[in-house]
Protein backbone atom coordinates (compact mmCIF):
# COMPACT_ATOMS: atom_id res chain seq x y z
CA UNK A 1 -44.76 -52.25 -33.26
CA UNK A 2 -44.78 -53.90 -30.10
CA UNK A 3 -48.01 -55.38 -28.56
CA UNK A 4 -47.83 -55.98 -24.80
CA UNK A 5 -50.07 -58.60 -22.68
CA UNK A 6 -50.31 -58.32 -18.84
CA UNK A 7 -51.43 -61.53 -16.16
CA UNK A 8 -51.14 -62.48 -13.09
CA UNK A 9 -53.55 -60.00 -11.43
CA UNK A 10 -56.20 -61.82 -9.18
CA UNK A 11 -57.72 -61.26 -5.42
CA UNK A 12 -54.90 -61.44 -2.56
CA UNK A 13 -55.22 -60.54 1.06
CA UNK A 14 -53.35 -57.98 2.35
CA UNK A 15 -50.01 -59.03 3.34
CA UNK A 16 -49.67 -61.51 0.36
CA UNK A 17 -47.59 -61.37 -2.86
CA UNK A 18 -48.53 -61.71 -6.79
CA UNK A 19 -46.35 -61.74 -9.56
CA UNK A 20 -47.39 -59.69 -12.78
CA UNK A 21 -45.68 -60.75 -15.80
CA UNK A 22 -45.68 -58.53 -19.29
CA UNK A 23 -45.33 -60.39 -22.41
CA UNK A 24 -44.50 -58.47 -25.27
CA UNK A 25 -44.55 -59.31 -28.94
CA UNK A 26 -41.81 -57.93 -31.39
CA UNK A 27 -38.24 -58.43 -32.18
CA UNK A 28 -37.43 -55.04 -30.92
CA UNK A 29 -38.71 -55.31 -27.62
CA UNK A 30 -35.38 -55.74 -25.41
CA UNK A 31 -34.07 -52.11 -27.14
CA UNK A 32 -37.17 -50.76 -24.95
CA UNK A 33 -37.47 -49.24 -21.55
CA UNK A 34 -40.35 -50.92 -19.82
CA UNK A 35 -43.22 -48.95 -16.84
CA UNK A 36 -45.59 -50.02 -14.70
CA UNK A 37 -48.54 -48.12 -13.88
CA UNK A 38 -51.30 -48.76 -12.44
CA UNK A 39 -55.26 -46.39 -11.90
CA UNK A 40 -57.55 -47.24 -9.50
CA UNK A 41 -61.24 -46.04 -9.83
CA UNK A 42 -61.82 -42.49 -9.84
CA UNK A 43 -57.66 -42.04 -9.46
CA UNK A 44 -55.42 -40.74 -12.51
CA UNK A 45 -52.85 -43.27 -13.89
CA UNK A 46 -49.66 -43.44 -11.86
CA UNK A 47 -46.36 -44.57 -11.81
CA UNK A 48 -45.57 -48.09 -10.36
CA UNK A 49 -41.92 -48.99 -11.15
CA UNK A 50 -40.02 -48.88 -14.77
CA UNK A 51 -36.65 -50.79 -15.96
CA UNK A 52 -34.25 -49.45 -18.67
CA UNK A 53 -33.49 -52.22 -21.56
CA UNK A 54 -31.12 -53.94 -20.52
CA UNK A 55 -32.32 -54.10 -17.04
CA UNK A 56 -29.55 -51.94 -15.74
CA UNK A 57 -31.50 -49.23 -14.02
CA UNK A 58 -34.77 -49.65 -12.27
CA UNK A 59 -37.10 -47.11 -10.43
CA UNK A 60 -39.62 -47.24 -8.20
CA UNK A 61 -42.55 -45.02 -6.70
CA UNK A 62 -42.01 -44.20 -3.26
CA UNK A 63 -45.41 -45.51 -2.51
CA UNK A 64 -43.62 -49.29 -3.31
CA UNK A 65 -40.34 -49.40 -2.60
CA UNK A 66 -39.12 -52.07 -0.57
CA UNK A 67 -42.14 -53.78 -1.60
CA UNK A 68 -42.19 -54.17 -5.14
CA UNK A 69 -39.34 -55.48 -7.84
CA UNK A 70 -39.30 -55.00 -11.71
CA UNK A 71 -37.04 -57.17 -13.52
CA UNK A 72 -37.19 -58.50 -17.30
CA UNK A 73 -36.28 -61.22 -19.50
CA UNK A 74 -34.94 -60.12 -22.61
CA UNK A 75 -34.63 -63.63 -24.08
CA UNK A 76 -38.50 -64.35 -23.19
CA UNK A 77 -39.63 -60.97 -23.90
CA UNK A 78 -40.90 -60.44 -20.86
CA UNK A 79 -40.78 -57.99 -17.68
CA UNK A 80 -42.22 -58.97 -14.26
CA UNK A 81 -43.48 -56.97 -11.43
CA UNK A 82 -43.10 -58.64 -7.81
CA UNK A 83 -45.08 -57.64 -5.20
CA UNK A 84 -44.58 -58.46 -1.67
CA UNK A 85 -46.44 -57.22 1.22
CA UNK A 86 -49.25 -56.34 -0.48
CA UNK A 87 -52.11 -53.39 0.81
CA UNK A 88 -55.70 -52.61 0.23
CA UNK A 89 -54.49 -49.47 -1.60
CA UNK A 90 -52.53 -51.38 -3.79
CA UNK A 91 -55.93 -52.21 -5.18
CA UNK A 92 -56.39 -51.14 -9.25
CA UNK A 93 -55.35 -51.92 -13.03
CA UNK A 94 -51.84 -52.71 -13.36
CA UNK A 95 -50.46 -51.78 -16.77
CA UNK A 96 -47.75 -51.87 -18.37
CA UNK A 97 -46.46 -50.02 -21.33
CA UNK A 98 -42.71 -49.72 -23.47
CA UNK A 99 -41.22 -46.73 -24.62
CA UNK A 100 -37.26 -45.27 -25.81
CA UNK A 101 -36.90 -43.73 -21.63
CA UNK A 102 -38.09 -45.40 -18.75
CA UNK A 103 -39.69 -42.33 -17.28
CA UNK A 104 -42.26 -41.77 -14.51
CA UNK A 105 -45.05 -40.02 -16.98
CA UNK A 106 -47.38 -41.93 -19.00
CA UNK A 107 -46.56 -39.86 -21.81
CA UNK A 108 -43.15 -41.73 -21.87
CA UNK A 109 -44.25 -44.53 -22.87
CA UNK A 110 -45.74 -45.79 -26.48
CA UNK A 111 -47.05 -48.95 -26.21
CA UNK A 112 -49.43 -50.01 -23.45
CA UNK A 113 -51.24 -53.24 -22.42
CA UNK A 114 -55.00 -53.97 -21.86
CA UNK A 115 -54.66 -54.26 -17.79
CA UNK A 116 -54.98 -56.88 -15.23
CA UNK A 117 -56.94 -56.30 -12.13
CA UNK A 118 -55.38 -56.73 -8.67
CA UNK A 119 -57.52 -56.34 -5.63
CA UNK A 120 -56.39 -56.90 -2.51
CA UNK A 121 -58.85 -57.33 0.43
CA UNK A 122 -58.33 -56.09 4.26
């Protein structure tokens, strides 16, 4: 079992940068791939960015690149999401979630956290 806990969401103005952190609990966790996804209000889920387990391949949605970095900690258990240059559509909940693949479907992924909110304002 792994249990997963997002923060560093908050209220940004466009332009600006956050750093979302995922801490996960379990002694397993760096033998999982790690996603980001993120749904906005009336919007399916979609894919944000994902690392492999031992950080060795990353991916990102075209929507982000250049703007956004995963990376991960294996000794703290934790994977971070960096994003620069932030937009109002970047607005929504930011999850993230571990799974065996670090694929670009939801449905790849077991484990999921509760969300944290990012808004960013024009």
């Amino acid at each position: 079992q792994v249990q997963l806990v997002e923060t560093g969401g908050g209220l940004v103005q466009a332009g600006g940068s956050l750093r979302l952190s995922c801490a996960a609990s379990g002694r397993t966790f760096s033998s999982y791939a790690v996603g980001w996804f993120r749904q906005a209000p009336g919007k399916e889920r979609e894919f944000v960015a994902a690392i492999s387990w031992s950080g060795g391949r990353t991916s990102n949605a075209a929507s982000v690149k250049g703007r956004f970095t995963i990376s991960r900690d294996n000794v703290k258990n934790t994977v971070y999401l960096q994003m620069n240059s932030l937009k109002p559509e970047d607005t929504a909940v930011y999850y993230c979630a571990a799974g065996r693949v670090d694929g670009v479907i939801p449905g790849s992924y077991d484990y999921w956290g509760q969300g944290t909110q990012v808004t960013v304002s024009s």
